[in-house]
N, C-alpha and C. Protein backbone atom coordinates (compact mmCIF):
# COMPACT_ATOMS: atom_id res chain seq x y z
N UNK A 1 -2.75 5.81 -30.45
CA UNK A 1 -2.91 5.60 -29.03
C UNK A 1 -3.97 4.52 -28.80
N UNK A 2 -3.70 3.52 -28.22
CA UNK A 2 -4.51 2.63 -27.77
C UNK A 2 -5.82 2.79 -26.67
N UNK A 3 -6.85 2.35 -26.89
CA UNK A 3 -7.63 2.36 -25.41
C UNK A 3 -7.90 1.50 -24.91
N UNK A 4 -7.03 0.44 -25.29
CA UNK A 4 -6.97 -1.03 -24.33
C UNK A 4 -5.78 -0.83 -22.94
N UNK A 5 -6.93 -0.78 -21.52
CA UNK A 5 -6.10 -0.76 -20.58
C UNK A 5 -5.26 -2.37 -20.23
N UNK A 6 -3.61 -2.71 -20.10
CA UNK A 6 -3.63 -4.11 -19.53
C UNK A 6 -2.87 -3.97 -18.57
N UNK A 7 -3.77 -4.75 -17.35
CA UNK A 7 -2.82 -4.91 -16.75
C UNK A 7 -2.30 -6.08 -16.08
N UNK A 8 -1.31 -6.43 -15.46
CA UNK A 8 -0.63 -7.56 -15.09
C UNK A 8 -0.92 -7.83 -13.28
N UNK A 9 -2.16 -8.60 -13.13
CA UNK A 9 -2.09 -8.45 -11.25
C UNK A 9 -1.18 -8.73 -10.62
N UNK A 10 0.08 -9.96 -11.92
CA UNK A 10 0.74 -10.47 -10.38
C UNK A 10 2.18 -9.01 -10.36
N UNK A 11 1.80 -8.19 -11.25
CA UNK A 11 2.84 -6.83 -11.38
C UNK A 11 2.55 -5.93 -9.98
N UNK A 12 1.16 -6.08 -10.25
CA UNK A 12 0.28 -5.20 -9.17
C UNK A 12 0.38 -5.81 -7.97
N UNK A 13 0.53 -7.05 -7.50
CA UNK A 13 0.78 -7.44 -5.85
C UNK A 13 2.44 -7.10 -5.79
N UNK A 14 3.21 -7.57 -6.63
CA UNK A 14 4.37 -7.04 -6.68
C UNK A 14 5.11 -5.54 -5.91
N UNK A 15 4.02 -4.60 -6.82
CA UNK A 15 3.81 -3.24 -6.42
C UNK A 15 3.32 -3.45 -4.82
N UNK A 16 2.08 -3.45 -4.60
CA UNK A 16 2.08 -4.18 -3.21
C UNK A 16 3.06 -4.37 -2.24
N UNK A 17 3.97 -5.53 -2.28
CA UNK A 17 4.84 -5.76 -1.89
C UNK A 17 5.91 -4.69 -1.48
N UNK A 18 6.01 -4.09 -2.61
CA UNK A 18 7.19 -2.64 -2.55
C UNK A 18 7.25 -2.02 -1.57
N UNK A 19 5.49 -1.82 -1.99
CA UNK A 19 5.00 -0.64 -1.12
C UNK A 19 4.79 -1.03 0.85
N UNK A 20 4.73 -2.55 1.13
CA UNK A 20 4.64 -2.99 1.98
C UNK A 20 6.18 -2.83 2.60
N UNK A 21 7.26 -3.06 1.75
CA UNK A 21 8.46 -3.07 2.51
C UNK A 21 9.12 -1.64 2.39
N UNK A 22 8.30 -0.57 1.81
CA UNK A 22 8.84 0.76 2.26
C UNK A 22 8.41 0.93 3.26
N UNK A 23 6.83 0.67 3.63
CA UNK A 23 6.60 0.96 5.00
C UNK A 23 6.94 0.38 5.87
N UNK A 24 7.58 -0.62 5.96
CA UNK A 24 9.04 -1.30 6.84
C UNK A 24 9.61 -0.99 7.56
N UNK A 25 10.58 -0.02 5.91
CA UNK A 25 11.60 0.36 6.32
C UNK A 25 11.18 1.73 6.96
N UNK A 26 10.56 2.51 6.46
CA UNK A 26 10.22 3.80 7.32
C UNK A 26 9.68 3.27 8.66
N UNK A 27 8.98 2.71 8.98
CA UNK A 27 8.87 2.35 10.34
C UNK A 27 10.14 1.90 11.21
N UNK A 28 11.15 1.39 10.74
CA UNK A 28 12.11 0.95 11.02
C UNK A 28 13.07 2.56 11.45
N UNK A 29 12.98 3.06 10.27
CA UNK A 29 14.29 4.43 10.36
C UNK A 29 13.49 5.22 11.39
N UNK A 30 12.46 5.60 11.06
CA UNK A 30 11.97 6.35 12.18
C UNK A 30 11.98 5.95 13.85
N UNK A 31 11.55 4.98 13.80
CA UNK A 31 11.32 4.55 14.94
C UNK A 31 13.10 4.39 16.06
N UNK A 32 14.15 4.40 14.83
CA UNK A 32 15.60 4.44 15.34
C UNK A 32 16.01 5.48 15.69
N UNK A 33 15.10 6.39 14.75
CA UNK A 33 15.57 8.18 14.87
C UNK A 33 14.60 8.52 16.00
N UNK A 34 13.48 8.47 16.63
CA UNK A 34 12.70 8.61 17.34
C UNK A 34 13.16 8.46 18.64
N UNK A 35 13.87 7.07 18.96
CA UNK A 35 14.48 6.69 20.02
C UNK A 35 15.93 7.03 20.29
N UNK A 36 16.45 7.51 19.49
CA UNK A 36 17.83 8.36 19.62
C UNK A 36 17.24 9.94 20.20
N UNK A 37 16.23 9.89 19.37
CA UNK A 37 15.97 11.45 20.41
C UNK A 37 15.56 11.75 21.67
N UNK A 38 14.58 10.14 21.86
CA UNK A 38 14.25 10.15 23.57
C UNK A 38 15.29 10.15 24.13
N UNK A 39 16.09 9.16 23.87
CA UNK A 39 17.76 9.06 24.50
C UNK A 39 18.57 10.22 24.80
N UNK A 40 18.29 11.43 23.73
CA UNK A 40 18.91 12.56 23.77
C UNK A 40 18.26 13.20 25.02
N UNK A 41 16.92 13.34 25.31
CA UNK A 41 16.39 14.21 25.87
C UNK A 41 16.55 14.71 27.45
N UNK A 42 17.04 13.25 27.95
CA UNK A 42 17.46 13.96 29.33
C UNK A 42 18.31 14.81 29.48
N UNK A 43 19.14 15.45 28.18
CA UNK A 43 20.24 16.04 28.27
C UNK A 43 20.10 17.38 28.11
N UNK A 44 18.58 18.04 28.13
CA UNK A 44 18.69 18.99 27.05
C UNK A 44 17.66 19.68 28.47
N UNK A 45 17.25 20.68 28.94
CA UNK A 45 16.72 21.51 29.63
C UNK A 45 15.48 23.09 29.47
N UNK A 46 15.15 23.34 30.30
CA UNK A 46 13.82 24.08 29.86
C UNK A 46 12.83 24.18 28.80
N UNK A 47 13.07 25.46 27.76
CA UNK A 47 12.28 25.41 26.80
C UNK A 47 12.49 24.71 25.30
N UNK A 48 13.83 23.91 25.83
CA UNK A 48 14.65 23.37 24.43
C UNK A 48 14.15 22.22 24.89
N UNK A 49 14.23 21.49 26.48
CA UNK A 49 13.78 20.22 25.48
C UNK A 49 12.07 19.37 25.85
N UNK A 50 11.16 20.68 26.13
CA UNK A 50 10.16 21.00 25.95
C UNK A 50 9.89 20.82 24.40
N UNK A 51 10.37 21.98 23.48
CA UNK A 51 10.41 21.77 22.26
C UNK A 51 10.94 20.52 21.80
N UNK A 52 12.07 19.89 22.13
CA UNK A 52 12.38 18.79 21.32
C UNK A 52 11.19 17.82 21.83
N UNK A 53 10.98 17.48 23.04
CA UNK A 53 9.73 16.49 23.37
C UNK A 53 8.62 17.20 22.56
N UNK A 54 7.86 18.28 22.75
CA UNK A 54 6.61 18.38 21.20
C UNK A 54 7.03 18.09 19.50
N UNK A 55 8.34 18.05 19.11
CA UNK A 55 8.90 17.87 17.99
C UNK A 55 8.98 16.27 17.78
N UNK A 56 9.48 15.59 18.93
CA UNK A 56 9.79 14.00 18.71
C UNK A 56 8.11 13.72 18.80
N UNK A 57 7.29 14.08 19.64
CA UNK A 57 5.86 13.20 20.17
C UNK A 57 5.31 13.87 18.23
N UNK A 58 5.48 15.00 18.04
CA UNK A 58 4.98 15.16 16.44
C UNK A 58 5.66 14.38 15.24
N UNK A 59 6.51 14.08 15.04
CA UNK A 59 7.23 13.37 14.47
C UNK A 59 6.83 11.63 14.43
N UNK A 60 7.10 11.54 15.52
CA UNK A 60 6.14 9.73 16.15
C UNK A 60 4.28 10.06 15.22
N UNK A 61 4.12 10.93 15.58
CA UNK A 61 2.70 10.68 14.97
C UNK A 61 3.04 11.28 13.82
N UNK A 62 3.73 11.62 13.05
CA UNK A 62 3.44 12.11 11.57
C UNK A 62 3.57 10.34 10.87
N UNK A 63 5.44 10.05 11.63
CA UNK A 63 6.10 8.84 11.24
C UNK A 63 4.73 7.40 10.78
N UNK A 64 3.86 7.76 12.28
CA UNK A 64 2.79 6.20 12.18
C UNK A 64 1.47 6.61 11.15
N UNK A 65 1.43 7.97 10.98
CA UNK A 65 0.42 8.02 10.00
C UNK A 65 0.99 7.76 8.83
N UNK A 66 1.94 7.86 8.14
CA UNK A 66 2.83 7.74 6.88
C UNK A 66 2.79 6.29 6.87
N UNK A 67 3.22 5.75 7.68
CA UNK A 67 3.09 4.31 7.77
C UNK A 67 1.84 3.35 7.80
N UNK A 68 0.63 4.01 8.32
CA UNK A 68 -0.64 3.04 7.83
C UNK A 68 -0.94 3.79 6.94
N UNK A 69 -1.04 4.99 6.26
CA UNK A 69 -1.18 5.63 4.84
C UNK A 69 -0.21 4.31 3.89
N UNK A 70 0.94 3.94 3.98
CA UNK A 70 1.52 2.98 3.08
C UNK A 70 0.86 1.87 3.11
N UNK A 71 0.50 1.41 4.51
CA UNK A 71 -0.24 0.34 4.28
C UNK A 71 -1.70 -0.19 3.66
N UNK A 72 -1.94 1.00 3.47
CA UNK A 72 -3.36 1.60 3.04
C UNK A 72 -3.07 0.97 1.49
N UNK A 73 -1.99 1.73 1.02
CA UNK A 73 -1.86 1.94 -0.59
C UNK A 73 -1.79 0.43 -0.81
N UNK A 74 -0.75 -0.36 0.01
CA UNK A 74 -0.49 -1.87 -0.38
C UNK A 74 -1.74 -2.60 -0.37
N UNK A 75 -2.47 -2.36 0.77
CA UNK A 75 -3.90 -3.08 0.43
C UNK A 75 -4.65 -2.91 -0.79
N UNK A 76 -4.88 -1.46 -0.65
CA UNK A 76 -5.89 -0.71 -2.32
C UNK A 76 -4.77 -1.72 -3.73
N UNK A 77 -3.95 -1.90 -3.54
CA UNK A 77 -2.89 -2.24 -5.18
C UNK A 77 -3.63 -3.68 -4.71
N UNK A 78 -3.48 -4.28 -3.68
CA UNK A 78 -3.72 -5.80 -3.85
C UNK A 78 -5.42 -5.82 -3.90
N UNK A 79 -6.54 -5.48 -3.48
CA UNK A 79 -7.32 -5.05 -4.07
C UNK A 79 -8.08 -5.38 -5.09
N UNK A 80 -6.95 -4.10 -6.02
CA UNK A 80 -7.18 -3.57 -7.29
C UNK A 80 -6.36 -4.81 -8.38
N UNK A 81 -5.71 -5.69 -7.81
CA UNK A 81 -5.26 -6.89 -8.64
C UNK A 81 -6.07 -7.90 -8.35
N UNK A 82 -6.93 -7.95 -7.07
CA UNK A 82 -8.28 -9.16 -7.13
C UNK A 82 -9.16 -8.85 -8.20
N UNK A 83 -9.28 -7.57 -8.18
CA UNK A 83 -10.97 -7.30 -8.61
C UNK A 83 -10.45 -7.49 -10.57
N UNK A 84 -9.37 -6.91 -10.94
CA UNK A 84 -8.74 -7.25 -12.47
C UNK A 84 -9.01 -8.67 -12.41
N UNK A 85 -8.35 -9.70 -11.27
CA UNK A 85 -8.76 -11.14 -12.07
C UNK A 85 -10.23 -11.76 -12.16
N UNK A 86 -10.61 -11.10 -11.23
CA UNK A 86 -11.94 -11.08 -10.73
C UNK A 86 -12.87 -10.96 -12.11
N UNK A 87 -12.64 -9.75 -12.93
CA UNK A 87 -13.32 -9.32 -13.84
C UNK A 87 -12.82 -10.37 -15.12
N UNK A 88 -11.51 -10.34 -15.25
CA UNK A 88 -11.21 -11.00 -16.65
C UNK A 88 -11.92 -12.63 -16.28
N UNK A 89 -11.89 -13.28 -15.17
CA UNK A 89 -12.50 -14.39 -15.53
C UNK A 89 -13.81 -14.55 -15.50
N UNK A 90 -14.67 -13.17 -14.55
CA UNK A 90 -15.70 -13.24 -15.03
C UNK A 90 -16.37 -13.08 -16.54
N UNK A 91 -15.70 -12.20 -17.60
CA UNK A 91 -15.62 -11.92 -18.52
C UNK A 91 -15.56 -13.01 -19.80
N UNK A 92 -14.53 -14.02 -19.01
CA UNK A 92 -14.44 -15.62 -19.97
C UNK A 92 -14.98 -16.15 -19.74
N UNK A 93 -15.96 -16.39 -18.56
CA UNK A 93 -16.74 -17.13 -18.24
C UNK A 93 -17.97 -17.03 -19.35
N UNK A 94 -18.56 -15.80 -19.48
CA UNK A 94 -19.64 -15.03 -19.96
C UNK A 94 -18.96 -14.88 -21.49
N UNK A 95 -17.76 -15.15 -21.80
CA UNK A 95 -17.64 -15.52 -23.51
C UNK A 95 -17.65 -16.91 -23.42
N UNK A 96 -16.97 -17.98 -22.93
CA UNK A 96 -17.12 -19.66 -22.83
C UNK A 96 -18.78 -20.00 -23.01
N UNK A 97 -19.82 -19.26 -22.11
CA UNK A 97 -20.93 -19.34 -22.29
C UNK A 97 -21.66 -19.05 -23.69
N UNK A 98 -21.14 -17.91 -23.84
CA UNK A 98 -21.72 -17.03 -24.90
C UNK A 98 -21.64 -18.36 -26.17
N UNK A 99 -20.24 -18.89 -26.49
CA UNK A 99 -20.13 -19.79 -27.18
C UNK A 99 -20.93 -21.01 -27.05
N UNK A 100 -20.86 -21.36 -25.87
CA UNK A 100 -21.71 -22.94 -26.06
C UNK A 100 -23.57 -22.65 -26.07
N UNK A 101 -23.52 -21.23 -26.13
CA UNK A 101 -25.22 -21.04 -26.55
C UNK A 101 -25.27 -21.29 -27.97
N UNK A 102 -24.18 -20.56 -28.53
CA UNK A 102 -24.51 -20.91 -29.80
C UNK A 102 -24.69 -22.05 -30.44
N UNK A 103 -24.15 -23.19 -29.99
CA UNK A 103 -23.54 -24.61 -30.33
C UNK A 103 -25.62 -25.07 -29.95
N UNK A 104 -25.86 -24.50 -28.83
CA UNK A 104 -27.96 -25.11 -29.11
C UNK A 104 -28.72 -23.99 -29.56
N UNK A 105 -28.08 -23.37 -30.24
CA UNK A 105 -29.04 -22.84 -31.13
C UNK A 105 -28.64 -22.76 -32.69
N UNK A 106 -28.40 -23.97 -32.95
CA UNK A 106 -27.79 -24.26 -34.33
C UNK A 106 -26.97 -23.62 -35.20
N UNK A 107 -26.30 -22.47 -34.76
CA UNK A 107 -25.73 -22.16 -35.88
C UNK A 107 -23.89 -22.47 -35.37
């Protein structure tokens, strides 16, 4: 088993991306299913569509939290692929150096 982690950033904006166009599309389906139910609602009377209006207004807010929760994740992945390149070139920088110290101090 290895304990070299690698990873690939432009895999990780990729991921990103994914994750950006699921929350899209869920914003998209919901928001179709959401408005088919307002549409429904004049049709429906007393305690039924009482309930369906607290069910759709819960639903709308579950739908938009799911949706900046995704957008959340796409940011954290893109992120987490700055700070990887971030590190590996800080890392070469600080070996490129490491080398040309040696080159004035003679050996």
């Amino acid at each position: 088993m290895s304990d070299n982690l690698r990873v690939d950033p432009l895999e990780v904006r990729m991921a990103a991306d994914h994750v950006n166009a699921a929350a899209d599309s869920l914003r998209s389906a919901h928001g179709t299913a959401h408005e088919r139910m307002g549409a429904a609602a004049p049709g429906w009377i007393g305690s039924s569509a009482s309930g369906l209006s607290a069910t759709t207004t819960k639903w709308e807010e579950e739908s938009a939290a799911h949706y900046t929760e995704l957008l959340k994740h796409a940011e954290d992945l893109r992120s987490a692929a700055e700070k990887y390149v971030r590190t590996d070139d800080n890392a070469a920088t600080e070996i490129d150096s490491a080398g040309a110290n040696l080159g004035t101090m003679g050996l």
